[in-house]
N, C-alpha and C. Protein backbone atom coordinates (compact mmCIF):
# COMPACT_ATOMS: atom_id res chain seq x y z
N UNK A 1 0.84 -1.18 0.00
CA UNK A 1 0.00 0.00 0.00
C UNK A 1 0.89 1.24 0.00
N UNK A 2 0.34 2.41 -0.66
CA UNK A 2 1.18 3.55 -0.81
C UNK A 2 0.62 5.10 -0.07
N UNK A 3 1.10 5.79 0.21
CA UNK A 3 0.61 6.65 0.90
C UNK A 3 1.21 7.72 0.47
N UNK A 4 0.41 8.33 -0.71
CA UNK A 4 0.68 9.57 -1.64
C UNK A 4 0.61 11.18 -0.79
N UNK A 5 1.42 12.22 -1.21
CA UNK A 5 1.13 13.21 -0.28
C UNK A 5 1.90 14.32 -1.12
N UNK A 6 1.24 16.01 -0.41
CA UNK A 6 2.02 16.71 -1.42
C UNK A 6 1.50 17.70 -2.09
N UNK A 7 0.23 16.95 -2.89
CA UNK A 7 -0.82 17.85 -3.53
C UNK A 7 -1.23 19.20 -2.91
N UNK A 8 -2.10 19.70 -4.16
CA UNK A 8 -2.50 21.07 -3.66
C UNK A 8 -3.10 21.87 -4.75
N UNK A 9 -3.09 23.05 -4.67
CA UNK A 9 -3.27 24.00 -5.26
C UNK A 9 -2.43 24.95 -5.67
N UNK A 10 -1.69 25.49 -7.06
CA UNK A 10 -1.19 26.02 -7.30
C UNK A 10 -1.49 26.87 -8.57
N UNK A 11 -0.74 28.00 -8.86
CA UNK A 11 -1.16 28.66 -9.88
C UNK A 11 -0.08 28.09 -11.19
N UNK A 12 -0.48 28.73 -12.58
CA UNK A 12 0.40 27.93 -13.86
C UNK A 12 1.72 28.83 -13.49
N UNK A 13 2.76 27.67 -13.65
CA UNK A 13 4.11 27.97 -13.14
C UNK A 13 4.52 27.73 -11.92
N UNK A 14 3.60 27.57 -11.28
CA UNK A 14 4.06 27.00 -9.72
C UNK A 14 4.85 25.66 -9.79
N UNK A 15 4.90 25.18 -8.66
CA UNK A 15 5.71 24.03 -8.53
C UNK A 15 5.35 23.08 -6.81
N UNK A 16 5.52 22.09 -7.30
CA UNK A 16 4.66 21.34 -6.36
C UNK A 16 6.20 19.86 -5.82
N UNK A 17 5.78 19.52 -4.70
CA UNK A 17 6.76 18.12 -4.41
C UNK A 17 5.85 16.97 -4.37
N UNK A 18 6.09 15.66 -4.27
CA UNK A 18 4.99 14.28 -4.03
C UNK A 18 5.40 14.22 -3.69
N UNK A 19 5.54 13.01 -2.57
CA UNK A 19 5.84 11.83 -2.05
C UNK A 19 5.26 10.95 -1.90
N UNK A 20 5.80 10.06 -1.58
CA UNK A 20 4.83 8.42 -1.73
C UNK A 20 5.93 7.64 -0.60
N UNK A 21 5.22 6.92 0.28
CA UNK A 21 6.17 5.79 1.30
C UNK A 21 4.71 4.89 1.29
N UNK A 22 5.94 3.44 0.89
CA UNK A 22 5.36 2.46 0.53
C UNK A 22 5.40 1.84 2.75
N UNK A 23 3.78 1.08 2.38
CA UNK A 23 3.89 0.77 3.75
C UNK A 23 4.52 -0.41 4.04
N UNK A 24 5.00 -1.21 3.25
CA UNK A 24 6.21 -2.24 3.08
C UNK A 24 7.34 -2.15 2.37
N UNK A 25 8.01 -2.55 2.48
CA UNK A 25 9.20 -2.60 2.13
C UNK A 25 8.97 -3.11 0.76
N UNK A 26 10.02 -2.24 -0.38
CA UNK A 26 9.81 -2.36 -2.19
C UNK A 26 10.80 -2.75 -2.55
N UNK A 27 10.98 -4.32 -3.24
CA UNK A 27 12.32 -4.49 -3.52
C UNK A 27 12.71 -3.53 -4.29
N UNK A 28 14.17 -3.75 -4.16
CA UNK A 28 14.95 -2.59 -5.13
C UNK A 28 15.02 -2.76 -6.54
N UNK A 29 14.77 -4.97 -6.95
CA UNK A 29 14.76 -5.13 -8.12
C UNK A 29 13.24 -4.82 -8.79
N UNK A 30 12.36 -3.63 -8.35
CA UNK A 30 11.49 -3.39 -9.08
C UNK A 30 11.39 -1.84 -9.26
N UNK A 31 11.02 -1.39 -10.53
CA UNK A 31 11.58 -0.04 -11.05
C UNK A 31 9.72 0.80 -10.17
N UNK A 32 10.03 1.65 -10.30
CA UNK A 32 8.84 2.40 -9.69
C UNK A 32 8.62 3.44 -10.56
N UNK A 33 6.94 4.23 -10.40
CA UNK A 33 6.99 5.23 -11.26
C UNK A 33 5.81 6.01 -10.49
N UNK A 34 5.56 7.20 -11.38
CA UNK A 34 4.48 8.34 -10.73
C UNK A 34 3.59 8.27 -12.15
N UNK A 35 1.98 7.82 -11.83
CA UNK A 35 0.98 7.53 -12.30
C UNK A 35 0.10 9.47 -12.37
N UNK A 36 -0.50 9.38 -13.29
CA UNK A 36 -2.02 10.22 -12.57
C UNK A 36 -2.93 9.81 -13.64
N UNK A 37 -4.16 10.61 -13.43
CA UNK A 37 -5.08 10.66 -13.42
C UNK A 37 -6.31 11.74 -13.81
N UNK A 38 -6.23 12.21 -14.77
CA UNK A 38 -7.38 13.39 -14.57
C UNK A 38 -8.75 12.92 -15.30
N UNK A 39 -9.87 13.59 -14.95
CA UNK A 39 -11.20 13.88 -14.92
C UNK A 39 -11.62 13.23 -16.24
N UNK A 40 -12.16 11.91 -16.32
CA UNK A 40 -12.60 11.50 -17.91
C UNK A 40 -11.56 10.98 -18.44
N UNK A 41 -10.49 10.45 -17.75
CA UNK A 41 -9.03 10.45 -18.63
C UNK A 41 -8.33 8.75 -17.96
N UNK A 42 -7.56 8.26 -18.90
CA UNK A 42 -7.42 7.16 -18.50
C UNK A 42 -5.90 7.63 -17.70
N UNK A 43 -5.84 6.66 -16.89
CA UNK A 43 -4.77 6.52 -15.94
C UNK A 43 -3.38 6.48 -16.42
N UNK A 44 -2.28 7.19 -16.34
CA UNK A 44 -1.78 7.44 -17.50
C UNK A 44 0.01 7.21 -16.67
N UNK A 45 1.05 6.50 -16.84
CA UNK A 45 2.49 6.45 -16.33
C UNK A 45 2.67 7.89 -16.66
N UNK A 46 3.92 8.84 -15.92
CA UNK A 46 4.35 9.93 -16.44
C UNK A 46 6.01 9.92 -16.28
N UNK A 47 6.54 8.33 -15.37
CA UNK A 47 7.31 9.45 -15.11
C UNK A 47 7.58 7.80 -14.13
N UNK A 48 9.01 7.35 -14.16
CA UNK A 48 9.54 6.21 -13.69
C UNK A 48 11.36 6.13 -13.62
N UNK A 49 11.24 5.16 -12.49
CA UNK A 49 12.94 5.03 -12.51
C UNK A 49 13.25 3.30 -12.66
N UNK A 50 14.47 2.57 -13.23
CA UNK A 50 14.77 1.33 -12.88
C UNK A 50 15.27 1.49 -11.47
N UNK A 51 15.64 0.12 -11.34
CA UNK A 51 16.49 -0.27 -10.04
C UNK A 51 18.25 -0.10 -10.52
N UNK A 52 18.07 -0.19 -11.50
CA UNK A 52 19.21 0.94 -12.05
C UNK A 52 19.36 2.29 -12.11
N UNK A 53 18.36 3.14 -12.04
CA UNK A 53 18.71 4.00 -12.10
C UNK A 53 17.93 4.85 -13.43
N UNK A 54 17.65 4.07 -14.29
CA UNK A 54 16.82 4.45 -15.83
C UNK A 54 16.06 5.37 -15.37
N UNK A 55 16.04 6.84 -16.00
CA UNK A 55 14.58 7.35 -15.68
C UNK A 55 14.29 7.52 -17.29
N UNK A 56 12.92 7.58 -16.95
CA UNK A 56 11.77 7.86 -18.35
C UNK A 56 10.77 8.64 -17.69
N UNK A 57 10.42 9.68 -18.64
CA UNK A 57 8.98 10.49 -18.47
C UNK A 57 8.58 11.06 -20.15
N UNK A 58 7.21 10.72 -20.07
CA UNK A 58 6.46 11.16 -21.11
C UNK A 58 6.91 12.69 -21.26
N UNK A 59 6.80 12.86 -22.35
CA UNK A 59 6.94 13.78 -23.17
C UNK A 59 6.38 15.08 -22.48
N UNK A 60 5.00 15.11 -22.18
CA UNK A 60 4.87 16.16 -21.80
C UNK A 60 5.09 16.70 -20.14
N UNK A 61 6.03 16.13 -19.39
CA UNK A 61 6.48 16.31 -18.35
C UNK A 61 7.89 16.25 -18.46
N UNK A 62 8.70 16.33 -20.06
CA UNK A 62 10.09 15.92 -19.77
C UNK A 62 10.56 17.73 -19.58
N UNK A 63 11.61 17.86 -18.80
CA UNK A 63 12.04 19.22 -18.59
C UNK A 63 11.33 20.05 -17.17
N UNK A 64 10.35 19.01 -16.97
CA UNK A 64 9.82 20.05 -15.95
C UNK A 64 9.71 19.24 -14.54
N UNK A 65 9.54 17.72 -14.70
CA UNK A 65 9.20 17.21 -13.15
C UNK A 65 11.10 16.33 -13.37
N UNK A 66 10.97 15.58 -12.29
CA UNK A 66 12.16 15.42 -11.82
C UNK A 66 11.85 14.12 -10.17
N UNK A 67 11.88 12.62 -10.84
CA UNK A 67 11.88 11.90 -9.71
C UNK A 67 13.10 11.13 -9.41
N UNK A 68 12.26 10.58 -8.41
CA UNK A 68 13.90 9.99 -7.69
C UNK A 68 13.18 9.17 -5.99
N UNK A 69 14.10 8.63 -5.88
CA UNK A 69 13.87 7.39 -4.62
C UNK A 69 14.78 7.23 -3.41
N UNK A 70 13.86 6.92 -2.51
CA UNK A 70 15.67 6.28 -1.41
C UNK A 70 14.97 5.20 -1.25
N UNK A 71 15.65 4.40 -1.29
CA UNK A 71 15.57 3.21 -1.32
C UNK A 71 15.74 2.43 0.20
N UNK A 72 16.05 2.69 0.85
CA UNK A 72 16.62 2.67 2.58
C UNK A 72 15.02 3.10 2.98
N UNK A 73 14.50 4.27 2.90
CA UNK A 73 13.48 4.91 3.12
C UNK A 73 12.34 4.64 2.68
N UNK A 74 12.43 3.38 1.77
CA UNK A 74 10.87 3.12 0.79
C UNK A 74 10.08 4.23 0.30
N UNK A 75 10.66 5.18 0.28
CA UNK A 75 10.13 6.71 -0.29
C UNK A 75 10.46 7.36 -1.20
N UNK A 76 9.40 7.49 -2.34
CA UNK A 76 9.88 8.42 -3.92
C UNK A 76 9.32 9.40 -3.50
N UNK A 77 9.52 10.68 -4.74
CA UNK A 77 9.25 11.66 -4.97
C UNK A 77 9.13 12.22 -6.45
N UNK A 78 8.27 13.08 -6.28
CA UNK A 78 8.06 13.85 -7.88
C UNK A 78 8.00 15.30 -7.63
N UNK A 79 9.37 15.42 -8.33
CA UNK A 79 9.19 17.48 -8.03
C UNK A 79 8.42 17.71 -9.47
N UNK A 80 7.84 18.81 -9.48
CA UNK A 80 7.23 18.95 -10.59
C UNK A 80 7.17 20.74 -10.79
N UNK A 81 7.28 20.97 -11.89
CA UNK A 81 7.83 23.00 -11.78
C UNK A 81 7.08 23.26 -13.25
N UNK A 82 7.04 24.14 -13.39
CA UNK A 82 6.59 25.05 -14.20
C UNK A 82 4.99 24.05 -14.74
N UNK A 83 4.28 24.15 -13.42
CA UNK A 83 2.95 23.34 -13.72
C UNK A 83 2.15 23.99 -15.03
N UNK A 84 1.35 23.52 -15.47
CA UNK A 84 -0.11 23.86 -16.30
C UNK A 84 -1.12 23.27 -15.73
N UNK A 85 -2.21 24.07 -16.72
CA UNK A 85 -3.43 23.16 -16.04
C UNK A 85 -3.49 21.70 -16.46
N UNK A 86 -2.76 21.30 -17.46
CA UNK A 86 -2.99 20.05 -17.96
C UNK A 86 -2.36 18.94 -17.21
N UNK A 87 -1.58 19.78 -16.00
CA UNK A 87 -1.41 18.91 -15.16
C UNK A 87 -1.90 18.40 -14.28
N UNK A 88 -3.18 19.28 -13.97
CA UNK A 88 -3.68 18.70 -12.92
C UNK A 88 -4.43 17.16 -12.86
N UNK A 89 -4.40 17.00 -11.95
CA UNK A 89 -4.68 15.09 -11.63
C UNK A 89 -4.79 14.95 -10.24
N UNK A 90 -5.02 13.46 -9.63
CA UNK A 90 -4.81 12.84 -9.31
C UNK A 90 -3.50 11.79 -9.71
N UNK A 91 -2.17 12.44 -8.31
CA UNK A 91 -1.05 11.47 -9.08
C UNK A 91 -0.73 10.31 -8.19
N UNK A 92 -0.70 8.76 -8.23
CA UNK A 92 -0.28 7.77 -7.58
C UNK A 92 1.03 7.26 -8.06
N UNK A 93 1.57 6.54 -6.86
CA UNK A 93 2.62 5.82 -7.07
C UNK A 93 2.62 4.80 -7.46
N UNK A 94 3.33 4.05 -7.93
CA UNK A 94 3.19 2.62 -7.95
C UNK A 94 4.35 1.77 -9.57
N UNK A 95 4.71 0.64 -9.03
CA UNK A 95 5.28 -0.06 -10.53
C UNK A 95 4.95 0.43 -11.50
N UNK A 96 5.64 0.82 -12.71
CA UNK A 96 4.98 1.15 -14.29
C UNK A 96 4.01 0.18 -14.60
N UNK A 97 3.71 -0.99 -14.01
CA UNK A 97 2.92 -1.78 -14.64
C UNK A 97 1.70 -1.60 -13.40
N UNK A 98 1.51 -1.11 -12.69
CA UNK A 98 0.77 -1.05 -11.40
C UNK A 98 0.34 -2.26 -10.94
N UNK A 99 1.28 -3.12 -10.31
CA UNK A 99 1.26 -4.69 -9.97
C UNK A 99 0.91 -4.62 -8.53
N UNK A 100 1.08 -3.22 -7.93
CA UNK A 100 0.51 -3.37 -6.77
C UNK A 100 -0.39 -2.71 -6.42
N UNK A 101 -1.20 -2.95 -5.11
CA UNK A 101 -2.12 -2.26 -4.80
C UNK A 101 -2.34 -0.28 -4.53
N UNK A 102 -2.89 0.21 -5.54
CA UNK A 102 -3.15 1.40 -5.69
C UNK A 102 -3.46 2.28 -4.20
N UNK A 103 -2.49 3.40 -4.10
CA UNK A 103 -3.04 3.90 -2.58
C UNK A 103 -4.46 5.10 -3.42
N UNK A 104 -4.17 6.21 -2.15
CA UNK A 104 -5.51 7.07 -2.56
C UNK A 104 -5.08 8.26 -3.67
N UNK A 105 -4.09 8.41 -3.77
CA UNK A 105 -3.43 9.49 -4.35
C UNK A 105 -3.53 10.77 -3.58
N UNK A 106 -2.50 11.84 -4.25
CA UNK A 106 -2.95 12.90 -4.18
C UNK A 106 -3.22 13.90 -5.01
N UNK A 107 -3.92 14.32 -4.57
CA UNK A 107 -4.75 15.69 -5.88
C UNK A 107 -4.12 16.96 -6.46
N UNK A 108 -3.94 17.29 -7.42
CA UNK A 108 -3.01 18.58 -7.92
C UNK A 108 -3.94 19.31 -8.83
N UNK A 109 -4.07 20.45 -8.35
CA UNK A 109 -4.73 21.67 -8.92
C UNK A 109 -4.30 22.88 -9.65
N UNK A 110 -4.09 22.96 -10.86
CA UNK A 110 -3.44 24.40 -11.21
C UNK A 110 -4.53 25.18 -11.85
N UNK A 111 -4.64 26.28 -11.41
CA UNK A 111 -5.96 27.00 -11.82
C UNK A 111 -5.11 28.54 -11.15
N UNK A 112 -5.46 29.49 -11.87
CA UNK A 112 -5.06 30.80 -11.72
C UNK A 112 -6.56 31.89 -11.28
């Protein structure tokens, strides 16, 4: 289970942090990523690391968010900067393949 946090409200250009701590322990041989979600919209990866180290993010978040993990800590993060509204969502954590159980997320608002 994951326990997303972070969200909010911000204006376009703001900048926001996530976090996510898994309530068990995540092996290291599984890559993790930051999911969302918006209104009518299918559930969408944005944004992942291997257990190597690989990061990938869709296109329209490359240049602007920025994740990363401790691994000791079972805790990622997603900085995310120069928001739009098209960012807003609901963003969860979880495997690129979402093999595990989905926490509640948290909610991100950009509206001016």
């Amino acid at each position: 289970q994951f326990v997303e946090s972070g969200g909010g409200l911000v204006q376009p250009g703001g900048s926001l942090s996530l976090s996510c701590t898994a309530s068990q322990p995540i092996s290291d041989e599984y890559a993790m990523g930051w999911h969302r979600q918006a209104p009518g919209k299918q559930r969408e990866l944005v944004a992942s690391m291997s257990r190597l180290g690989r990061i990938d993010y869709v296109d329209d978040v490359k240049g602007r968010f920025t994740i990363s993990r401790d691994f000791a800590k079972n805790t990622f993060w997603l900085q995310m900067d120069s928001l739009t509204a098209e960012d807003a969502a609901v963003y969860y954590c979880n495997q690129p393949g979402g093999i595990f159980f989905w926490g509640q997320g948290t909610q991100v608002n950009v509206t001016s």
